[in-house]
Protein backbone atom coordinates (compact mmCIF):
# COMPACT_ATOMS: atom_id res chain seq x y z
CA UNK A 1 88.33 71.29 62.52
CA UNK A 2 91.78 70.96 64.35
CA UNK A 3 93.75 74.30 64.49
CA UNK A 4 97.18 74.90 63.42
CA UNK A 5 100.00 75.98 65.22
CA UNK A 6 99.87 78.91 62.55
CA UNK A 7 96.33 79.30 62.88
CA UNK A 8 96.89 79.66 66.62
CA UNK A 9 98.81 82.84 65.57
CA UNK A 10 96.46 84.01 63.14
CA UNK A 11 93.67 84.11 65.81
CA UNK A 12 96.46 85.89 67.90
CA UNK A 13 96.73 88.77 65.32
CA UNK A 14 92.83 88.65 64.57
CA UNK A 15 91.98 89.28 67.93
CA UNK A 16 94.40 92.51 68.40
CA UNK A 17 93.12 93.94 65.78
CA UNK A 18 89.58 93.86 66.81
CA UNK A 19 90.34 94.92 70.43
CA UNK A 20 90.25 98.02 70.05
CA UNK A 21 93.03 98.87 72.09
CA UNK A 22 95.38 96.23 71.12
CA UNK A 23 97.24 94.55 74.82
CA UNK A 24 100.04 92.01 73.34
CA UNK A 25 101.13 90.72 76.18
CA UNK A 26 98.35 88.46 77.79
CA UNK A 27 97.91 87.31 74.61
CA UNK A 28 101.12 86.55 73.98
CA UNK A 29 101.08 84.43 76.65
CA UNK A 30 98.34 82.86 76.25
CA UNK A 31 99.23 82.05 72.70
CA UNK A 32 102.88 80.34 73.77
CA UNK A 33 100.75 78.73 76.20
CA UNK A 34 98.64 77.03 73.56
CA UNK A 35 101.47 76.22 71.25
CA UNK A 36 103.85 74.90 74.25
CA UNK A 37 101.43 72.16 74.52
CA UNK A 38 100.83 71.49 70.87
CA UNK A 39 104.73 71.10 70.84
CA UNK A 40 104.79 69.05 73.72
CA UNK A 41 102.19 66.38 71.79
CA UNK A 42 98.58 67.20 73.12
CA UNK A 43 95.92 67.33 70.70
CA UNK A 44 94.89 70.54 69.06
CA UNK A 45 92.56 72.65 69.68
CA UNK A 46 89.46 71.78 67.95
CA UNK A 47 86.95 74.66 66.20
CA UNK A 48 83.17 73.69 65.78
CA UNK A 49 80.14 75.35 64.68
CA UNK A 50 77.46 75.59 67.17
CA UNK A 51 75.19 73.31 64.63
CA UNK A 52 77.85 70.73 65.24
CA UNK A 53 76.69 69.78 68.47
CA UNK A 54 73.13 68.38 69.92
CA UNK A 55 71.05 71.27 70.46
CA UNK A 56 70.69 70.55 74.27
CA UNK A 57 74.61 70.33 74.80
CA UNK A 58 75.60 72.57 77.45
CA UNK A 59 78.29 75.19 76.13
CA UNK A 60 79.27 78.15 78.19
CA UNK A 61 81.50 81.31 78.11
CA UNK A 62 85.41 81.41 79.81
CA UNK A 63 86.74 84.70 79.89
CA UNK A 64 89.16 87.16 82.18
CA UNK A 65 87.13 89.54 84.27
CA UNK A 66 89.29 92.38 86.05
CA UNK A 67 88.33 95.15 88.53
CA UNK A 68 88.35 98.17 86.13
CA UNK A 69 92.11 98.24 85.71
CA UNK A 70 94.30 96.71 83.15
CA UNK A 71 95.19 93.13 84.23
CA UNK A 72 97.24 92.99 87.25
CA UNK A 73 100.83 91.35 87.48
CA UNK A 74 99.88 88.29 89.53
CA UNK A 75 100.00 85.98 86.45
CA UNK A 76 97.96 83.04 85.99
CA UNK A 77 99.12 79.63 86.73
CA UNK A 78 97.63 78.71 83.80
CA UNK A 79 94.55 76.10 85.36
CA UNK A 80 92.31 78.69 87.22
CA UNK A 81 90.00 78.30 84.12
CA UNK A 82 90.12 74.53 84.52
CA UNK A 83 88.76 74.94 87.82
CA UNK A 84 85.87 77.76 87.11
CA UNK A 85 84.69 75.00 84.64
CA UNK A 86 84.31 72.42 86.61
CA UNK A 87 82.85 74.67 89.79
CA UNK A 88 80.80 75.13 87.69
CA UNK A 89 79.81 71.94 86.13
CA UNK A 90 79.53 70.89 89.55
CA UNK A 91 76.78 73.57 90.13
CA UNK A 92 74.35 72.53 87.10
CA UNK A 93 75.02 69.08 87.30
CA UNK A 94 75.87 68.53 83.91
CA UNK A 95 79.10 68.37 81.64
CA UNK A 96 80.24 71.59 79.45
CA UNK A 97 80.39 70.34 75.75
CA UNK A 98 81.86 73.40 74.15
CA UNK A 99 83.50 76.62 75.27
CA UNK A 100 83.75 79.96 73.72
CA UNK A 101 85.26 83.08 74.22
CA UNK A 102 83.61 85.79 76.94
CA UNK A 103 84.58 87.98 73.89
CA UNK A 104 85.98 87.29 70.22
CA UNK A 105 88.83 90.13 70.34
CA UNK A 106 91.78 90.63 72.83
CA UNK A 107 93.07 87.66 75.25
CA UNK A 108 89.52 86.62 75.91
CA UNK A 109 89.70 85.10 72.57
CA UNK A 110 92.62 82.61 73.32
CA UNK A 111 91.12 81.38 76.38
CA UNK A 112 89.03 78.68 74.94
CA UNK A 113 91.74 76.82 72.84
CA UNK A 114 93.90 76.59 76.22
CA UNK A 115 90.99 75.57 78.78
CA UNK A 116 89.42 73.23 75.57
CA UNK A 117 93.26 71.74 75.52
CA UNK A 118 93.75 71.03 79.37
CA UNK A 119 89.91 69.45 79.81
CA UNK A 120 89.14 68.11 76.23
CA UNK A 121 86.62 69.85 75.43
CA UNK A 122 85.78 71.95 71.70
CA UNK A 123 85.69 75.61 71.59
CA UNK A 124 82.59 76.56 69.41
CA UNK A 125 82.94 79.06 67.02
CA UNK A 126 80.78 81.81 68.35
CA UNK A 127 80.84 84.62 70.54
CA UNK A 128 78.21 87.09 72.64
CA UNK A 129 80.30 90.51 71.49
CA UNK A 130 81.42 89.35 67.91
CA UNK A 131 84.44 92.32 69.47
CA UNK A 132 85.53 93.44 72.91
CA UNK A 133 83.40 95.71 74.93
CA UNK A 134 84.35 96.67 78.77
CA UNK A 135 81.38 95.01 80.50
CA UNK A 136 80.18 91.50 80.71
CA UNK A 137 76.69 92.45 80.70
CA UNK A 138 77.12 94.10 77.23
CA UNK A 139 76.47 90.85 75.57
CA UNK A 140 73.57 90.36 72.83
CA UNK A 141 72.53 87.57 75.66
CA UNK A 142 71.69 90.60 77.43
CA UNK A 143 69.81 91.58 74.33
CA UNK A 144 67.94 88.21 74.06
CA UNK A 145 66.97 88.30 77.90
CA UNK A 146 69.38 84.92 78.92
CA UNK A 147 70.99 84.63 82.26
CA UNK A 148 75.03 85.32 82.73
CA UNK A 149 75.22 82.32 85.57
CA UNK A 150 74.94 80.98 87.32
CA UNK A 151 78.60 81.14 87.06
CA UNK A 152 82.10 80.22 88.92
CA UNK A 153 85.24 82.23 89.56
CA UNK A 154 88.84 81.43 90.26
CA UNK A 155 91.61 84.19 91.34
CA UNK A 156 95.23 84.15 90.71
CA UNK A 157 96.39 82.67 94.14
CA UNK A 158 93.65 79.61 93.38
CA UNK A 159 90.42 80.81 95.51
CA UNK A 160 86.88 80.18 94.14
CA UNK A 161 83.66 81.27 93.89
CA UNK A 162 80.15 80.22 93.05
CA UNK A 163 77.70 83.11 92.30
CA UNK A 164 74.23 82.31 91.90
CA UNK A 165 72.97 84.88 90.35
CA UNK A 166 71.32 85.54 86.79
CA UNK A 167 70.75 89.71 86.16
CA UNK A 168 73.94 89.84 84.20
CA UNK A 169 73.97 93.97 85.45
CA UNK A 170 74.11 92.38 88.78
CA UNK A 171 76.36 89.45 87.69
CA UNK A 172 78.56 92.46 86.81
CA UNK A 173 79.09 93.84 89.77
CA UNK A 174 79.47 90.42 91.69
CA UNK A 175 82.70 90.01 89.62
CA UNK A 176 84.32 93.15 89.75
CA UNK A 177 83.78 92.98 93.15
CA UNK A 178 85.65 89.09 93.64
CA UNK A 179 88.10 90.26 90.93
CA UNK A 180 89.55 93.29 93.29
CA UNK A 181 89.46 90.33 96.14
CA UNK A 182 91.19 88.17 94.43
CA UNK A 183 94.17 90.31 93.76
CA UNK A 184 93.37 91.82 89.94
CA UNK A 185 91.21 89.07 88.15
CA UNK A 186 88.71 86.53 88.10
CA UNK A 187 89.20 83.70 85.85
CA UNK A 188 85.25 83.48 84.85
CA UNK A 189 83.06 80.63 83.23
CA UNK A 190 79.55 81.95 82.67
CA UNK A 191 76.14 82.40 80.65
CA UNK A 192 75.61 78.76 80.55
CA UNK A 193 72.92 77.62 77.79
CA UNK A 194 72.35 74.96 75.66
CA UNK A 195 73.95 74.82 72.28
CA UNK A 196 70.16 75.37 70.94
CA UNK A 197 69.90 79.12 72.53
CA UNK A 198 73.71 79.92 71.65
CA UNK A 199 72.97 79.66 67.83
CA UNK A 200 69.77 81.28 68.36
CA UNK A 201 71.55 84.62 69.98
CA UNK A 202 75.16 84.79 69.81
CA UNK A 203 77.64 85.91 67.29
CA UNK A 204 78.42 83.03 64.72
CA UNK A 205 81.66 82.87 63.09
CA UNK A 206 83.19 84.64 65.54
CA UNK A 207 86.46 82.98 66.37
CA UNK A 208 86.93 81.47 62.71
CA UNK A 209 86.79 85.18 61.75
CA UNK A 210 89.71 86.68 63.75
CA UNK A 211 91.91 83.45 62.11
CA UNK A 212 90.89 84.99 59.04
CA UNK A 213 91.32 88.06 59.54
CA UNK A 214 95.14 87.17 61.27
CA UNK A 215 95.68 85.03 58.06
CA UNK A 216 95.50 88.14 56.03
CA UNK A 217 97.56 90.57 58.05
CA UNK A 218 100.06 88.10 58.76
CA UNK A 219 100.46 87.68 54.95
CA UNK A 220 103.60 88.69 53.17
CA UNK A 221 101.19 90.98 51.04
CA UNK A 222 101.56 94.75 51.18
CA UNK A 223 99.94 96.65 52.89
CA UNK A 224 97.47 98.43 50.23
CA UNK A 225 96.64 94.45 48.85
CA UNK A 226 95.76 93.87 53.07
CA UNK A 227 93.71 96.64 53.24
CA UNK A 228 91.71 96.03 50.01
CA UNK A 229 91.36 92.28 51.03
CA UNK A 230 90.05 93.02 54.49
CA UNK A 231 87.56 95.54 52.95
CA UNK A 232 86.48 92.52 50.96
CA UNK A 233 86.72 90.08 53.11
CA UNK A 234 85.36 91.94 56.33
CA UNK A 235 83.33 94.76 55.17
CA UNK A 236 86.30 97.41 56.27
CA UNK A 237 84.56 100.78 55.00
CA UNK A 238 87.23 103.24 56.16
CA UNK A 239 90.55 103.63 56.42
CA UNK A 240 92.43 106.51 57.60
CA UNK A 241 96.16 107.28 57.14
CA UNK A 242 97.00 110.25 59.25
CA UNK A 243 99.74 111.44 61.45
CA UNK A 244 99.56 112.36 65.23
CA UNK A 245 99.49 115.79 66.14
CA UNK A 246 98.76 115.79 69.91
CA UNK A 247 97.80 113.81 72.48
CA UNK A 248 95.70 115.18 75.68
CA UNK A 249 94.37 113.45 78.85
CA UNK A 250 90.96 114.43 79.61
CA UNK A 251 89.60 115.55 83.06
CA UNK A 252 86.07 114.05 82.76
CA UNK A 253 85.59 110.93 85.03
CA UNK A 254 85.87 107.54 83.66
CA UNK A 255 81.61 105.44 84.41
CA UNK A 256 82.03 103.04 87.16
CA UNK A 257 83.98 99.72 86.83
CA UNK A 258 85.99 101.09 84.07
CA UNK A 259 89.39 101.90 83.67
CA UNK A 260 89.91 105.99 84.05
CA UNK A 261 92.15 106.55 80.98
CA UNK A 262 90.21 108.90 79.19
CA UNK A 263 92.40 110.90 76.30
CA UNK A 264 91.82 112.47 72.92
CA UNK A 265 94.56 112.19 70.22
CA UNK A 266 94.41 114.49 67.24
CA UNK A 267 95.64 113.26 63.47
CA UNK A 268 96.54 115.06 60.31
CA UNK A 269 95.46 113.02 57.79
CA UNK A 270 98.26 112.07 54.87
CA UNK A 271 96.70 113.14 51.92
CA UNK A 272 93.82 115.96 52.21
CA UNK A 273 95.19 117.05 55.75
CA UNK A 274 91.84 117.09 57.48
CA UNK A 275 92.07 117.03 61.05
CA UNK A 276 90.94 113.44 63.02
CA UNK A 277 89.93 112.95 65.91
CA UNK A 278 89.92 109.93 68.43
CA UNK A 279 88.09 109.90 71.56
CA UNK A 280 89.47 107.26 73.91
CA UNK A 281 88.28 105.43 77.49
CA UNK A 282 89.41 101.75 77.76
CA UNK A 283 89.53 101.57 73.96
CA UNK A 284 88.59 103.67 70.67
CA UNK A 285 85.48 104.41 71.08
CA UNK A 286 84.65 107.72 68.95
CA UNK A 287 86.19 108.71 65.09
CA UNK A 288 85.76 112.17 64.14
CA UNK A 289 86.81 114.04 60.43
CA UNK A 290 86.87 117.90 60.37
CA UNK A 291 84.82 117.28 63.85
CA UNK A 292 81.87 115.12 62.00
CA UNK A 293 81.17 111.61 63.26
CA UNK A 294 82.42 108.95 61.03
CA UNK A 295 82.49 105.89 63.00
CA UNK A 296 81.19 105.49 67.20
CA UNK A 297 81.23 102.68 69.36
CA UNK A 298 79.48 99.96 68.21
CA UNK A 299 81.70 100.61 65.25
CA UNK A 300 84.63 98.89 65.21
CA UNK A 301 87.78 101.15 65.31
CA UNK A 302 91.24 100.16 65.28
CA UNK A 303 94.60 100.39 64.25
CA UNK A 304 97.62 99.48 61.85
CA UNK A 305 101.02 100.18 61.27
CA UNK A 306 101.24 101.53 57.31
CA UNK A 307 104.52 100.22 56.89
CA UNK A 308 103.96 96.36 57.11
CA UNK A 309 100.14 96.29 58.24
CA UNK A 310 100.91 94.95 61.67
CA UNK A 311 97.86 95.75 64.61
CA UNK A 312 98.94 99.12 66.66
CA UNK A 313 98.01 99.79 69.71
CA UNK A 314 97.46 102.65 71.74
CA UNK A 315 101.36 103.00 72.86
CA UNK A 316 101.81 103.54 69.10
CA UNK A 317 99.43 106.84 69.53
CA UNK A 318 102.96 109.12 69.89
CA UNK A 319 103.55 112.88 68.71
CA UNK A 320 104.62 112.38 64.93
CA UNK A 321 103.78 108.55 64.60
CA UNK A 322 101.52 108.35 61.42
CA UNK A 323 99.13 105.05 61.37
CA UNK A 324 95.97 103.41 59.37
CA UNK A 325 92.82 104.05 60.92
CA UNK A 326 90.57 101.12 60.60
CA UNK A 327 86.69 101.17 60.94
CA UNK A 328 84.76 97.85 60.03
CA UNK A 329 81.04 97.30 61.70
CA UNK A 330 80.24 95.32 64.61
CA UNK A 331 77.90 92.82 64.69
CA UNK A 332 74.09 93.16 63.59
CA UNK A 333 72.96 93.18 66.97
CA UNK A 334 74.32 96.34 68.13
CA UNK A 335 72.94 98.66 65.35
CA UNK A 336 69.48 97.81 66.88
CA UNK A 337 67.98 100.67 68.81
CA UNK A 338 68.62 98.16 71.72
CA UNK A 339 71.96 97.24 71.39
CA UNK A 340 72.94 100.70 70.83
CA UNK A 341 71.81 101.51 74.16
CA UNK A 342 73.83 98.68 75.64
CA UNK A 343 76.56 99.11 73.72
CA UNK A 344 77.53 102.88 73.86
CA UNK A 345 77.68 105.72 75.82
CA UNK A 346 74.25 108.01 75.42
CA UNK A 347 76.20 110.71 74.63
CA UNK A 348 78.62 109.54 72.01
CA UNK A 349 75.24 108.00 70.66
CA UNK A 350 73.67 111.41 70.48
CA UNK A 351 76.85 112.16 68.11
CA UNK A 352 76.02 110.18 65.32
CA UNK A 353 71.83 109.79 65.33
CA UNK A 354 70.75 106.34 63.42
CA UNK A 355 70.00 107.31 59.61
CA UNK A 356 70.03 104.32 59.27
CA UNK A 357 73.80 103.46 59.51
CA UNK A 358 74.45 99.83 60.22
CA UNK A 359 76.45 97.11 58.82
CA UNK A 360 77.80 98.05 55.43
């Protein structure tokens, strides 16, 4: 299918809301990016399912990789994607048929529709996160054994790399490392695979589910009818109205490679007045109630703004501000033993044991 100019926006909106730790900016741009062109008369984007190409169609992953700090200032010039694509086509021998996002949430998302624009190509409708996490190796690919490259980098001043290399832990650290080089950010096309393996691993639906989700919060509904449709819609199970009472920067180191923003906000919730509890590094990773677990990374937790339902993000976490507490589940995936031990922190794990939670 082609995308609209509105669902452009709607994947906009989808993708704050399941980042966890919403960043408007890059997406912003991105987004006028995409339109800009649309405007200008180049085709649009085009969305296909993964079992709408030939099973041995090469598809690969495009996606911003930085060095453990938010994304620098050195903006992009808006074709460094264009050339880790075809560094890397050059590599395999072989043309990309699809691209999809590095992760279905946050700016990642909108990468695709602008590098599918400039080189023609479709973005498929899948993912390897099905949300955001902070590492590229926390993929289900990981999960399912495949290789994250080879794989081709391009900085913001135009220089270019060619990693061969296929432990995505190592593939991790490869990046980072070029990423600090190259002033802030790689531009990154990676885990290469045939359409064949994507649908057998990754996340399906992925991007046609933030334009849903976007379609809904971008509605002129109220607020309560968003909230009930996104519990039916997206299997919300929780959501939390409570005001902030304090916000504290913790001490405790952030893990390697990872922004060190640790904080904890406490929330008085609107209408019992329990006391909540968000644990924060990078994004929201930990919900607590009266100091019992309710939702922990893999869980996806986010934010809104009660008033008109728009995505909040962690600016919005201020002394007095009162906001909607969001927690949907991630992706199957995760709430194996295996991806829980990719996907989380031991520790917060050790919070909130299996009993058999999952997708509800």
């Amino acid at each position: 299918m082609q995308l609209s100019a509105d669902d452009v926006r709607h994947l906009r909106t989808g993708a704050l809301f399941l980042a966890c730790a919403a960043d408007p900016e890059w997406c912003d741009e991105q987004q006028d990016r995409i339109l800009a062109r649309m405007a200008s008369g180049d085709e649009a984007p085009e969305l296909l399912g993964v079992e709408d190409l030939a099973g041995d169609a090469l598809v690969a992953a495009v996606g911003f990789v930085n060095n453990g700090l938010p994304l620098s200032e050195l903006r992009p010039a808006g074709d460094e994607f264009v050339s880790s694509v075809e560094l890397l086509e050059r590599e395999l021998g072989k043309r990309i048929e699809g691209l999809f996002p590095l992760a279905a949430a946050n700016v990642n998302s909108m990468v695709p529709l602008l590098t599918g624009m400039q080189l023609g190509r479709p973005v498929v409708d899948a993912d390897p996160m099905g949300r955001v996490f902070p590492l590229l190796f926390q993929s289900v690919f990981t999960l399912a054994g495949l290789p994250a490259g080879p794989l081709a980098a391009t900085g913001p001043v135009g220089e270019s790399a060619l990693l061969r290399v296929r432990e995505p832990r190592r593939a991790e650290r490869l990046v980072r490392a070029l990423a600090e080089e190259f002033g802030g950010w790689s531009a990154t096309a990676l885990y290469p695979m045939t359409a064949r393996d994507l649908a057998r691993t990754g996340v399906l639906g992925s991007v046609s589910r933030m334009v849903r989700i976007g379609r809904i919060l971008d509605s002129d509904a109220t607020t309560g009818e968003k909230h009930q449709q996104l519990r039916r819609s997206e299997g919300v199970r929780r959501i939390i109205r409570a005001r902030v009472a304090d916000v504290a920067g913790l001490s405790r180191p952030a893990p390697a490679g990872e922004p060190d923003h640790p904080s904890s906000v406490v929330l008085i919730e609107e209408s019992q007045g329990r006391f909540v509890q968000l644990e924060i590094q990078n994004e929201l990773l930990l919900l607590m109630v009266d100091g019992t677990p309710e939702a922990v990374i893999p869980d996806i937790i986010t934010m809104l703004h009660p008033d008109d339902g728009r995505v909040a993000s962690l600016d919005d976490l201020w002394v007095g501000n009162t906001l909607d507490l969001v927690v949907l589940p991630a992706a199957a995936q995760w709430y194996t033993p295996e991806g829980r031990r990719l996907a989380a922190p031991e520790t917060l794990h050790s919070l909130l044991p299996d009993r058999g939670r999952g997708p509800r």
